[in-house]
Protein backbone atom coordinates (compact mmCIF):
# COMPACT_ATOMS: atom_id res chain seq x y z
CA UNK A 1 0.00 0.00 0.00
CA UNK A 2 1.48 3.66 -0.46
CA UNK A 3 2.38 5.21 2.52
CA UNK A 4 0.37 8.11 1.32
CA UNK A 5 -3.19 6.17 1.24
CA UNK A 6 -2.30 4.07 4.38
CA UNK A 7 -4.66 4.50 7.18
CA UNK A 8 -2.71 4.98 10.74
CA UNK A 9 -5.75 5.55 12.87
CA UNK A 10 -9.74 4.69 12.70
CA UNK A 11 -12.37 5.17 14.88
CA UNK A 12 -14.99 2.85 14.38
CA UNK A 13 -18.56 4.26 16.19
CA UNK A 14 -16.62 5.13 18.86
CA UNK A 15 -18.73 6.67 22.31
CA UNK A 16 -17.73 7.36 25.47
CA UNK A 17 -20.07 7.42 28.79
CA UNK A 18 -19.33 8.14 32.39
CA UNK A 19 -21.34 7.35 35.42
CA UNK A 20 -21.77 10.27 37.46
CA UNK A 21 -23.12 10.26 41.37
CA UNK A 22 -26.70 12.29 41.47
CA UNK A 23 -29.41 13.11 43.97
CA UNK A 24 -31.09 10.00 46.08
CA UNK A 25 -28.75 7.72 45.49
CA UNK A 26 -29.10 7.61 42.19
CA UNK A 27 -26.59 7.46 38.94
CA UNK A 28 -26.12 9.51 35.38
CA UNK A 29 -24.89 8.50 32.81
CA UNK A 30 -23.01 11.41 31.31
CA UNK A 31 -22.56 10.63 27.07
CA UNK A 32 -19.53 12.76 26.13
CA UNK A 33 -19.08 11.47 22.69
CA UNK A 34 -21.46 9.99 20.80
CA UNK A 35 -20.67 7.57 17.44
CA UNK A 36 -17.24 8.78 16.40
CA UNK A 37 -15.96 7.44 13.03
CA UNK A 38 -12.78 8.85 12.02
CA UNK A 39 -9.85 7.24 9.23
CA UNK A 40 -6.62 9.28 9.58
CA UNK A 41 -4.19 8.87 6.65
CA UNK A 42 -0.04 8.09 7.77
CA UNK A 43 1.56 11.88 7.12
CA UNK A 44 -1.33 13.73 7.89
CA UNK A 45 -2.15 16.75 9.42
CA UNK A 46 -5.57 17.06 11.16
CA UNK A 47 -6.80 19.70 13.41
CA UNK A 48 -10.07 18.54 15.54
CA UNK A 49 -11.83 22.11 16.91
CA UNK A 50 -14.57 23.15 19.12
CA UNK A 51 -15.62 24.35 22.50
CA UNK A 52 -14.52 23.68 25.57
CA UNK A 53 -16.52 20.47 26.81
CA UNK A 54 -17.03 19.24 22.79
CA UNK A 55 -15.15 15.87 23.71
CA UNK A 56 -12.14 16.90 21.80
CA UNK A 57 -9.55 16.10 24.49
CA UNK A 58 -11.34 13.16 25.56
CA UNK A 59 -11.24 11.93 21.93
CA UNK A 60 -7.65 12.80 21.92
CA UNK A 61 -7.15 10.52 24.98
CA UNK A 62 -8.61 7.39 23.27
CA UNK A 63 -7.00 7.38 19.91
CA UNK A 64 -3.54 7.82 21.93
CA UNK A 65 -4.67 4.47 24.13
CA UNK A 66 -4.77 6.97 27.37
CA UNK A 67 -8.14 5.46 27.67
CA UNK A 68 -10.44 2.93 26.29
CA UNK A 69 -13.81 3.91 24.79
CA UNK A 70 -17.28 2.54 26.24
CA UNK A 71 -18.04 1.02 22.71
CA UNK A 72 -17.01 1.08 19.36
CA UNK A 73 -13.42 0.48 18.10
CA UNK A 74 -10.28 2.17 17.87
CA UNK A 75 -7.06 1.02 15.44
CA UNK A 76 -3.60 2.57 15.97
CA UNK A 77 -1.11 0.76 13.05
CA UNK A 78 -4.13 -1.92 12.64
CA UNK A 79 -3.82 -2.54 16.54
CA UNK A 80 -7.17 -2.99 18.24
CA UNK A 81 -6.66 -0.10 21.02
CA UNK A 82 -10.18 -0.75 22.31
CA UNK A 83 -8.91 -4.39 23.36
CA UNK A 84 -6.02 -3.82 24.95
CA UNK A 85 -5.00 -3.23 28.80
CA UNK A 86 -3.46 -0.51 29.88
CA UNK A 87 0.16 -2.30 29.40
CA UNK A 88 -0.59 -3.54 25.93
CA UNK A 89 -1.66 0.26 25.58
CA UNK A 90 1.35 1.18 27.08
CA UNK A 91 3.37 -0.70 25.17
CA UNK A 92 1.60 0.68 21.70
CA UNK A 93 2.31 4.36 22.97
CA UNK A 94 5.99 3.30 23.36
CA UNK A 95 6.41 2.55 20.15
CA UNK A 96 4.11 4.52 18.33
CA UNK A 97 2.70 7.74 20.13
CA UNK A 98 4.20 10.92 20.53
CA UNK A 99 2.30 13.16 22.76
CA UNK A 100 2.43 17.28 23.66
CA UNK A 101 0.41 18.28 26.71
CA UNK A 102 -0.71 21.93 27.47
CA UNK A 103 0.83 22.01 30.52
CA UNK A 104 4.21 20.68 29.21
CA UNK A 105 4.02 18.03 32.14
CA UNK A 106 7.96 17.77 32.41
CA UNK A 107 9.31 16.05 35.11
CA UNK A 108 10.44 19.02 37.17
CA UNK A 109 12.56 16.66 38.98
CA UNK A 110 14.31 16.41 35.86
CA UNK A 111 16.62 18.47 33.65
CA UNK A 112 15.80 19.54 30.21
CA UNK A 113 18.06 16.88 29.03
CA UNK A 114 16.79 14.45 31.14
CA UNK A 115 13.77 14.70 30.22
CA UNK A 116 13.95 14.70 26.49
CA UNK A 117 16.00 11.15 27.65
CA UNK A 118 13.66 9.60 29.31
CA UNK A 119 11.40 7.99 26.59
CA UNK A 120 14.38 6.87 24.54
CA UNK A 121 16.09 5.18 28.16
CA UNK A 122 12.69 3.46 28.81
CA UNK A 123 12.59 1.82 25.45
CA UNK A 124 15.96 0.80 25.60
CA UNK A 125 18.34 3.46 23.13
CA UNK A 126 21.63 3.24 23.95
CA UNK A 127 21.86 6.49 22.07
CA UNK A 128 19.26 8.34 24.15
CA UNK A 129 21.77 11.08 25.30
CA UNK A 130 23.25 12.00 22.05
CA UNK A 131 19.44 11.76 20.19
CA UNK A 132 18.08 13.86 23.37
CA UNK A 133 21.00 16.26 22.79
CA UNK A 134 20.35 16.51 19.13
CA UNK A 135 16.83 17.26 19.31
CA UNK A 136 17.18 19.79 21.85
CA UNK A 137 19.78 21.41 19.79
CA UNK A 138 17.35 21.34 17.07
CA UNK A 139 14.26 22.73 18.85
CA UNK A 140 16.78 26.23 19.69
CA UNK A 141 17.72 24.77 23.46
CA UNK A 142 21.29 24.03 22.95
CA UNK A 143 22.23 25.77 25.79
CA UNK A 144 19.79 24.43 28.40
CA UNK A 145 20.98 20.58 28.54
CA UNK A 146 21.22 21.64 32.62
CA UNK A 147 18.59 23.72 33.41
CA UNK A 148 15.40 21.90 35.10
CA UNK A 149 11.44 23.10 33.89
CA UNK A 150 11.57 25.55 36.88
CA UNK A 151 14.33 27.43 35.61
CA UNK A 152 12.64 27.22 32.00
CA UNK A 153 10.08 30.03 30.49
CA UNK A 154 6.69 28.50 28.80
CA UNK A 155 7.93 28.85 25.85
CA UNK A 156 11.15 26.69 26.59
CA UNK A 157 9.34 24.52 28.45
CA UNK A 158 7.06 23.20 25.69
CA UNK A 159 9.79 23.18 23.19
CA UNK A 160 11.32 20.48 25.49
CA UNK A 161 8.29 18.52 25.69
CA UNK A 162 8.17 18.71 21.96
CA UNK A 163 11.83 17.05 21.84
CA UNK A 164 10.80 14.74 23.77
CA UNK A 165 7.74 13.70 22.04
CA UNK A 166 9.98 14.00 18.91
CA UNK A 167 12.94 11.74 20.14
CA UNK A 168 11.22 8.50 19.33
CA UNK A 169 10.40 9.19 16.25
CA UNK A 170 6.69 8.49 16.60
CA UNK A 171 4.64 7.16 13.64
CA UNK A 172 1.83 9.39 15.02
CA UNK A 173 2.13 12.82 17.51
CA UNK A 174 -1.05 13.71 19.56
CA UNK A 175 -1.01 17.47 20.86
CA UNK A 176 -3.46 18.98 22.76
CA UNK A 177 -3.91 22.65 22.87
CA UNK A 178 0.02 23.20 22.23
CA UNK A 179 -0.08 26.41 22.64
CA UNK A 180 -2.85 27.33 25.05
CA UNK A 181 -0.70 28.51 28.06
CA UNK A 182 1.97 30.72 25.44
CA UNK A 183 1.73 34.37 24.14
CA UNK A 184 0.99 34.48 20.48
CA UNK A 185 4.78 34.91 19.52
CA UNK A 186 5.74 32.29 21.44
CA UNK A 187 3.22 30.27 20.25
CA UNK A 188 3.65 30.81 16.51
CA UNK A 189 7.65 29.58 17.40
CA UNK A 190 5.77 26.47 18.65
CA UNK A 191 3.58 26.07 15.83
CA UNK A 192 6.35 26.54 13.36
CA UNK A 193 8.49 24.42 15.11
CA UNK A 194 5.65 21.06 14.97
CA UNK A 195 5.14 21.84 11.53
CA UNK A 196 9.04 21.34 10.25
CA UNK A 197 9.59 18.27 12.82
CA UNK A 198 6.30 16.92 11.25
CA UNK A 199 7.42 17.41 7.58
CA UNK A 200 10.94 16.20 8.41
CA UNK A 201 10.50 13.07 10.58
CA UNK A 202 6.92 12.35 8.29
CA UNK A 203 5.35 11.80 11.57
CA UNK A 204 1.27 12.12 11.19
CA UNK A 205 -0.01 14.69 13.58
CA UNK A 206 -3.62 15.41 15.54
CA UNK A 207 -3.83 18.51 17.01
CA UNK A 208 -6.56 19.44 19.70
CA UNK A 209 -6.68 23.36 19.46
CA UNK A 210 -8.86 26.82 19.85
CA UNK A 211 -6.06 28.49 17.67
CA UNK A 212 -7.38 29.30 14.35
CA UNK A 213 -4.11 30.03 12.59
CA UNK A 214 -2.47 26.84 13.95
CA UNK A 215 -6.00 24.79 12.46
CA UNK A 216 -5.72 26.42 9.68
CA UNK A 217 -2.22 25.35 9.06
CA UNK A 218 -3.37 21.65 8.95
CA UNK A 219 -4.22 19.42 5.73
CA UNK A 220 -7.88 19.28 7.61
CA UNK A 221 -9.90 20.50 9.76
CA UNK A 222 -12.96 19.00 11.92
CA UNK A 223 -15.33 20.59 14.31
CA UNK A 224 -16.77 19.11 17.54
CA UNK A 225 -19.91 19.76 19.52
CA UNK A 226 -21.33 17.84 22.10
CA UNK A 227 -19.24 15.07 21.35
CA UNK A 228 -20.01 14.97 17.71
CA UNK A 229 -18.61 15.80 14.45
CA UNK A 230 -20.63 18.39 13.19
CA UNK A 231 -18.25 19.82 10.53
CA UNK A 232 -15.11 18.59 8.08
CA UNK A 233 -13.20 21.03 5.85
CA UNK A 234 -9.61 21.23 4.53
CA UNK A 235 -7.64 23.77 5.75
CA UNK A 236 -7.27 27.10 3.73
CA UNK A 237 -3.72 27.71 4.40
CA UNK A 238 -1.44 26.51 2.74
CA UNK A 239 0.64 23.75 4.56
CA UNK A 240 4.60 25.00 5.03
């Protein structure tokens, strides 16, 4: 099959439902998405939008194998996510998923370098300092190796959680809300810098995002509400 017109990810009528504690005793059953289907092609860009409490992060959480739908099916690489424990998920993310949180979630523990490390040590690379080196280097942190997250701005911070979701080489990079805690210079840096490690390493990327320009920037766009689809468009901007 050509790598262009392989599909990486599927949702297959997909929901997810949560029991909630209500009055006497009784329980709700909160639906926060409803009958998802979703094929993402390998390479792709895709930008999933809509307001806060649409089910976009949520979403985001199952096709990474953070957490399991309540029906429906989910393929990562042809791998039946919706199957799988939490270590066979675990063990899927390892060597497939690259993921960006908003709030960086480096280990503050940790130096910059260490942290960028730390995937490539738990899967085994020998080569995890010089590759954690190299993509620090490469996201403009050169000079930071040392310095833990506390001594870090925002903007540094998420560009080492970008190394380190980069190190791996991921087939597939979930990011959610990138640049929601960044100024807008800051976060067009960020955005610039996703886009070139995406083009270079050819790793497929889902963004979850309320940033128009960075949507916009993606091969397509869909729209949540109330844990639906509601809308699908390609992007207007051209792709750089």
């Amino acid at each position: 099959m050509n790598k262009d017109s392989e599909i990486i990810l599927e949702c297959r009528a997909v929901s997810k439902k949560v029991t909630t504690a209500a009055t006497k005793g009784q329980d709700n059953v909160l639906t926060i998405l409803r009958t998802i289907d979703l094929q993402v092609k390998s390479g792709e860009t895709l930008a999933i939008i809509g307001a806060s409490g649409s089910g976009k992060t949520t979403l985001l959480s199952l096709m990474a194998g953070l957490d399991v739908p309540s029906d429906g099916e989910i393929y990562l690489k042809g791998l039946p996510l919706h199957q799988y424990d939490e270590e066979q998920r675990s063990q899927v993310r390892a060597q497939h998923v690259g993921f960006i949180f908003q709030s960086f979630l480096l280990i503050t523990s940790l130096t910059a370098l260490e942290n960028v490390m730390l995937p490539a040590e738990l899967a085994g690379d020998t080569q995890a300092r010089e590759k954690a080196e190299a993509m620090l280097t490469r996201v403009g942190l050169g000079d930071r190796f040392e310095h833990y997250p506390s001594q870090l701005s925002g903007g540094e911070q998420q560009r080492v959680a970008i190394a380190r979701a980069f190190i791996s080489k991921p087939d597939i990079l979930f990011a959610d809300e990138p640049t929601g805690n960044l100024d807008a210079n800051t976060g067009e840096t960020i955005n610039q810098l996703l886009f070139e490690l995406n083009k270079q390493q050819g790793t497929t990327l889902v963004l979850v995002t309320h940033d128009t320009d960075l949507a916009q920037r993606c091969q397509r766009k869909l729209t949540m509400h109330a844990g639906e689809f509601v809308s699908q468009q390609p992007a207007i901007a051209e792709v750089v």
